[in-house]
Protein backbone atom coordinates (compact mmCIF):
# COMPACT_ATOMS: atom_id res chain seq x y z
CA UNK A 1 121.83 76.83 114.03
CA UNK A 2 120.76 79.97 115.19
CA UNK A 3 121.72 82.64 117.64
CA UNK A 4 120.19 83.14 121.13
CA UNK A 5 120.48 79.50 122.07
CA UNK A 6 118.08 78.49 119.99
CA UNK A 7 118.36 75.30 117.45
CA UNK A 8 116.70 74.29 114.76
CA UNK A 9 113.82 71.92 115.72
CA UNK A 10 113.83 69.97 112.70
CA UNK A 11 117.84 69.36 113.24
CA UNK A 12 116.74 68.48 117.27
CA UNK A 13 113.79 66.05 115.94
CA UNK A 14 116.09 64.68 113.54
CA UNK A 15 118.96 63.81 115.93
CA UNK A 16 115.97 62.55 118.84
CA UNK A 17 114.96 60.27 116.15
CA UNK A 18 118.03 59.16 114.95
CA UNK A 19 119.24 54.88 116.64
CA UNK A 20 122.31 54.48 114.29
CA UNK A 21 125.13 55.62 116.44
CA UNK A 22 127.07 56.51 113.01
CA UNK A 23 124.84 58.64 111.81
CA UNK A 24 123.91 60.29 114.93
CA UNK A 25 127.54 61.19 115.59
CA UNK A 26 128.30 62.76 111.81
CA UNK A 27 125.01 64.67 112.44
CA UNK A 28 126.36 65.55 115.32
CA UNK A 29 129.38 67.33 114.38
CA UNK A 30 128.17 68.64 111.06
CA UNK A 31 125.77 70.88 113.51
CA UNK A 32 128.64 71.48 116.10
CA UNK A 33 130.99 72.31 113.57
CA UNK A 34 128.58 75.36 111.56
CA UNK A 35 127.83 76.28 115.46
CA UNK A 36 130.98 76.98 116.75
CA UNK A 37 133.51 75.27 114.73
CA UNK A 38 133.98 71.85 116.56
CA UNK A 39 136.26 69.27 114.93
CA UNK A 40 135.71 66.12 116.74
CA UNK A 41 133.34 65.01 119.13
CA UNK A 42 133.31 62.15 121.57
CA UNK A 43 130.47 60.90 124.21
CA UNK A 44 130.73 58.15 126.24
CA UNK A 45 128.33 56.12 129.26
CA UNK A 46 131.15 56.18 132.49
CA UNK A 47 129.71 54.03 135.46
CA UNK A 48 131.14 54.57 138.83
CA UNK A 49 134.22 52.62 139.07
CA UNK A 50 134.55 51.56 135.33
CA UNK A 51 136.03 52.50 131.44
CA UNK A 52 134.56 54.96 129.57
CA UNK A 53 132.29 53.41 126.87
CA UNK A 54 132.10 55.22 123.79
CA UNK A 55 128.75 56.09 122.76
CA UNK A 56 128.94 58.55 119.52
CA UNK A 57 132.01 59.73 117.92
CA UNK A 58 132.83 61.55 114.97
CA UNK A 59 135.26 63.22 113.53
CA UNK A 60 137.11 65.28 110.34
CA UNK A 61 140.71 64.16 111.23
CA UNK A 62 142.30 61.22 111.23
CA UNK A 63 143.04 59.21 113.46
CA UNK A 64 139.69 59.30 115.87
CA UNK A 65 139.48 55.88 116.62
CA UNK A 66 143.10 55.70 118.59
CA UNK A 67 142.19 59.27 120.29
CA UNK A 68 139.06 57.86 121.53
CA UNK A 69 140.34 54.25 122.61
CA UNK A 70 143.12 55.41 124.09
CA UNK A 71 141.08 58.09 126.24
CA UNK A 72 138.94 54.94 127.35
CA UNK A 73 141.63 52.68 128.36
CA UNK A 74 144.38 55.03 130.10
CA UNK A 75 143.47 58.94 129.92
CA UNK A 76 140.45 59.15 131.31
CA UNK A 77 141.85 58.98 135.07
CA UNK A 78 143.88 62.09 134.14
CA UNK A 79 141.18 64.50 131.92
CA UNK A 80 140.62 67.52 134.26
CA UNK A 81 136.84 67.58 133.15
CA UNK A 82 136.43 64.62 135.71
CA UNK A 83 136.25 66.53 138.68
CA UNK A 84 133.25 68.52 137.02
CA UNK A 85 131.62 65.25 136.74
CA UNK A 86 132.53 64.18 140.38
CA UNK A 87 131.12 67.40 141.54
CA UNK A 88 127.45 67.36 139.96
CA UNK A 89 124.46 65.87 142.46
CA UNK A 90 123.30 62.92 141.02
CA UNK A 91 120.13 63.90 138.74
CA UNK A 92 122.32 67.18 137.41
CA UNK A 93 124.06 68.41 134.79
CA UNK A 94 127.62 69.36 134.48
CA UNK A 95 130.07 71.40 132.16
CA UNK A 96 133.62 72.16 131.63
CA UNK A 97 136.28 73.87 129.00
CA UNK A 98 139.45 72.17 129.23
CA UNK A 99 142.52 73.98 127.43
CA UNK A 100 145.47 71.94 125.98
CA UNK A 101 147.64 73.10 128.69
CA UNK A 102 145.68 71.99 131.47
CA UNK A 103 146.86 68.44 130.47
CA UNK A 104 149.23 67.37 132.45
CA UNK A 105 150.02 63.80 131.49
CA UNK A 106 151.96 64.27 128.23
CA UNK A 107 151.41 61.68 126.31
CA UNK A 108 147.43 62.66 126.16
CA UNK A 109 148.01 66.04 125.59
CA UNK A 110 150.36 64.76 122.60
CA UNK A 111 147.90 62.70 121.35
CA UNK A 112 144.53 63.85 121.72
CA UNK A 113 145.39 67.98 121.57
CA UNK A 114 148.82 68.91 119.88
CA UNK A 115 148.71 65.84 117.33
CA UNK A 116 145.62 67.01 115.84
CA UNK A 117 146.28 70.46 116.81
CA UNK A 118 143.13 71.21 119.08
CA UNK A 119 143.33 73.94 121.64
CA UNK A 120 140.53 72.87 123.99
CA UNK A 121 137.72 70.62 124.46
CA UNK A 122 134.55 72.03 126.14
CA UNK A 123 132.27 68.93 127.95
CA UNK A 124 128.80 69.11 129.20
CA UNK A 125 127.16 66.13 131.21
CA UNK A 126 124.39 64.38 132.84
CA UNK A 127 125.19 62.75 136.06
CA UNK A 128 122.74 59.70 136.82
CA UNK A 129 122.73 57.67 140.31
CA UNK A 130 125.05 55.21 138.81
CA UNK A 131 126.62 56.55 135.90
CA UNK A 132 127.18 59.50 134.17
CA UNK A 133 126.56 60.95 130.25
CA UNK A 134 129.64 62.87 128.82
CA UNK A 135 129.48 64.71 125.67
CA UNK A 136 132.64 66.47 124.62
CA UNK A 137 133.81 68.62 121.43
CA UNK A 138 136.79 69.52 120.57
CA UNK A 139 138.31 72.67 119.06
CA UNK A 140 140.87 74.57 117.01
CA UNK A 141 140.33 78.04 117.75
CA UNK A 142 139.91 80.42 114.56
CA UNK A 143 140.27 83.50 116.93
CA UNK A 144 135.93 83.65 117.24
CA UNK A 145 134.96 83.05 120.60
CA UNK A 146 132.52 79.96 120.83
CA UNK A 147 129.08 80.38 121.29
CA UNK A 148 128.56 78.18 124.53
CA UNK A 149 124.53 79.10 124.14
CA UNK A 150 124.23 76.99 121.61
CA UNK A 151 126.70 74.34 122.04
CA UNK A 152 124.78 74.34 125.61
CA UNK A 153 121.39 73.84 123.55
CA UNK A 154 123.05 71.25 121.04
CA UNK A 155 124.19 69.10 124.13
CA UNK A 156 120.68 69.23 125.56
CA UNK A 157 119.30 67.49 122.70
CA UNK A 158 122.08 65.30 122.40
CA UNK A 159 122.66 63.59 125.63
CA UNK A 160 118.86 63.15 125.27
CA UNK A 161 119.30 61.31 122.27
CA UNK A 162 122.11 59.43 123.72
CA UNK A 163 120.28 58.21 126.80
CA UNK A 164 117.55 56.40 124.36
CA UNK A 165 121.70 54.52 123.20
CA UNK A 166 123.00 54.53 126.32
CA UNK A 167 121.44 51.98 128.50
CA UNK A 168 123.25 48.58 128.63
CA UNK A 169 121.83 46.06 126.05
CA UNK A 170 120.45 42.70 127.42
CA UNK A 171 122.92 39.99 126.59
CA UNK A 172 121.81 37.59 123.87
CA UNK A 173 120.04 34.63 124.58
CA UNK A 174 123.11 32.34 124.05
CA UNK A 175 126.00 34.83 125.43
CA UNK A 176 123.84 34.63 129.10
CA UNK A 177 123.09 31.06 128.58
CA UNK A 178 126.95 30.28 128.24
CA UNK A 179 127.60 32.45 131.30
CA UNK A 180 125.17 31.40 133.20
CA UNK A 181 126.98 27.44 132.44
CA UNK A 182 131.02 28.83 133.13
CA UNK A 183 129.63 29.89 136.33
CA UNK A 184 127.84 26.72 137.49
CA UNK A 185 130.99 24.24 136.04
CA UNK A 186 133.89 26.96 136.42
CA UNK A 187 133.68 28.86 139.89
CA UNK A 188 137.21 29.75 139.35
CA UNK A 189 136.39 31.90 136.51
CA UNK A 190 135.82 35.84 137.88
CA UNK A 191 132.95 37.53 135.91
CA UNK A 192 135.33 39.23 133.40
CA UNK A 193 136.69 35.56 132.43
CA UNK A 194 133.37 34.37 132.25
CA UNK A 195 131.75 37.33 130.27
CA UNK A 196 134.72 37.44 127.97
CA UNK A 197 134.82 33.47 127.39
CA UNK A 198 131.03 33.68 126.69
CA UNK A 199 130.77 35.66 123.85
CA UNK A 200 134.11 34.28 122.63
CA UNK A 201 132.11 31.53 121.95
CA UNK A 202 129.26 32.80 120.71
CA UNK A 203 131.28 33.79 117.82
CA UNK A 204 132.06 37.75 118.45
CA UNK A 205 135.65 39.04 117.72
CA UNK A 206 137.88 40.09 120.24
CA UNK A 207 137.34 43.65 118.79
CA UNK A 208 133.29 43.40 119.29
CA UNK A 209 133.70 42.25 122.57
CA UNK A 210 136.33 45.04 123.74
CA UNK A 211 133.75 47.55 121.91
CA UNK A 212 130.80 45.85 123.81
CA UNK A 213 132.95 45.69 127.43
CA UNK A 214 134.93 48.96 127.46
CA UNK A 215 138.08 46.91 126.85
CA UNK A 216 140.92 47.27 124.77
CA UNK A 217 141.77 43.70 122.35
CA UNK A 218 144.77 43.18 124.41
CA UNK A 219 143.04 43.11 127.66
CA UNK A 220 139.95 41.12 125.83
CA UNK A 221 142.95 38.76 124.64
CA UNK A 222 144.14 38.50 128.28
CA UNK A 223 140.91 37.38 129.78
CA UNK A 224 141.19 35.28 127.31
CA UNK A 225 144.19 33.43 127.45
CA UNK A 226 143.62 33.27 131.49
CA UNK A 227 140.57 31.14 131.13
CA UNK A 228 141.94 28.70 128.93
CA UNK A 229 144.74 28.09 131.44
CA UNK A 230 142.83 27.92 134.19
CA UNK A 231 140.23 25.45 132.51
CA UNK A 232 143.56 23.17 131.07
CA UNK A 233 142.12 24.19 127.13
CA UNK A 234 144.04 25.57 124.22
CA UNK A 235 141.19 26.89 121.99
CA UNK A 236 137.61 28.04 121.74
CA UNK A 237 136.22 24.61 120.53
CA UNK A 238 137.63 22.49 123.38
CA UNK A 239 135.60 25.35 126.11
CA UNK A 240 132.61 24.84 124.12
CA UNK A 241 132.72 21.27 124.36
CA UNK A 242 132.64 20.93 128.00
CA UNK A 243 130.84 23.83 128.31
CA UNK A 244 127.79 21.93 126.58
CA UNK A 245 128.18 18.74 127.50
């Protein structure tokens, strides 16, 4: 990286051609971190009305995966940075630097700031008709101001790179096939039960769906168990049975 606001355009290239979501987000932070120190990063697709759905994250500490599932499922009603986000005109782009004691709701300031000891996260955004791009790095402050030029600049490049990710994949052939079959026998079924059931069958974990859905395994679990009593089934194979007959 270099001053002015200014990046490298072989780093920018690299990251714009870059479809592996892992490597995207390490080459993410390994730029963000010689920029301005960043720790962790996290960016997530939000559409109006829904969970976050995690999109690149990356981090040098521990524990990542429970910061950024548990932001998903219950913190992300509370993060201050969401009235940024509610602010922007659709087709603009948003920012915000959050300190630790801006948090209110304890238990995510516990877990997502003092736990690993970061003193602010700084968020920049793209806000589409329908949904909205949020890319967010986290700090622990060495007493050197960031430089928000090029953290500005890196974010450019990177929700760019993210929007190529972002868009919702096409369900497979059988996963729409089996929906489009729960909702012709199985009216009862609301589209959660039916989009959960459907690739429950189709042989995905209750981990890939939740990762697919924005859900946590519990909830996946839930949607679950609710369609089997309302079909009168105890397991997979006996849906899929009169689901193909």
């Amino acid at each position: 990286m270099r001053s002015g606001g200014l990046i490298d355009p072989d780093m920018a290239a690299d990251l714009l051609e870059t479809r592996d979501a892992a490597r995207f987000s390490e080459r993410l932070l390994e730029v963000a971190h010689s920029a301005a120190g960043v720790e962790e990063l996290f960016a997530y697709r939000v559409d109006d009305g829904a969970m976050p759905r995690a999109l690149a994250s990356s981090s040098g500490l521990a524990d990542v995966d429970e910061r950024t599932r548990m932001y998903a499922r219950r913190f992300h009603r509370s993060d201050p940075a969401v009235a940024a986000r509610l602010r922007a005109l659709p087709g603009s782009g948003f920012h915000a630097r959050v300190p630790a004691a801006a948090i209110e709701l304890g238990p995510y300031r516990k877990l997502c700031f003092e736990r690993p000891r970061f003193v602010e996260k700084i968020c920049f955004g793209w806000r589409k008709p329908d949904h909205s791009l949020v890319l967010t790095f986290y700090q622990r402050h060495d007493g050197a101001e960031p430089d928000l030029f090029q953290l500005g600049a890196l974010a450019q490049v990177a929700i760019t790179g993210l929007t190529r990710m972002a868009a919702k994949p096409d369900a497979p052939p059988l996963v729409s096939e089996v929906e489009r079959r729960l909702a012709g026998a199985y009216p009862v079924l609301t589209a959660r039960e039916r989009e959960v059931s459907a690739r429950t069958l189709a042989g995905m974990t209750a981990r890939d769906i939740g990762a697919e859905l924005g859900l946590g395994v519990g909830t996946v679990l839930t949607y679950r168990q609710r369609t089997y009593q309302k079909l009168g089934v105890s397991k997979a194979s006996e849906l899929l049975a009169s689901v193909m007959a």
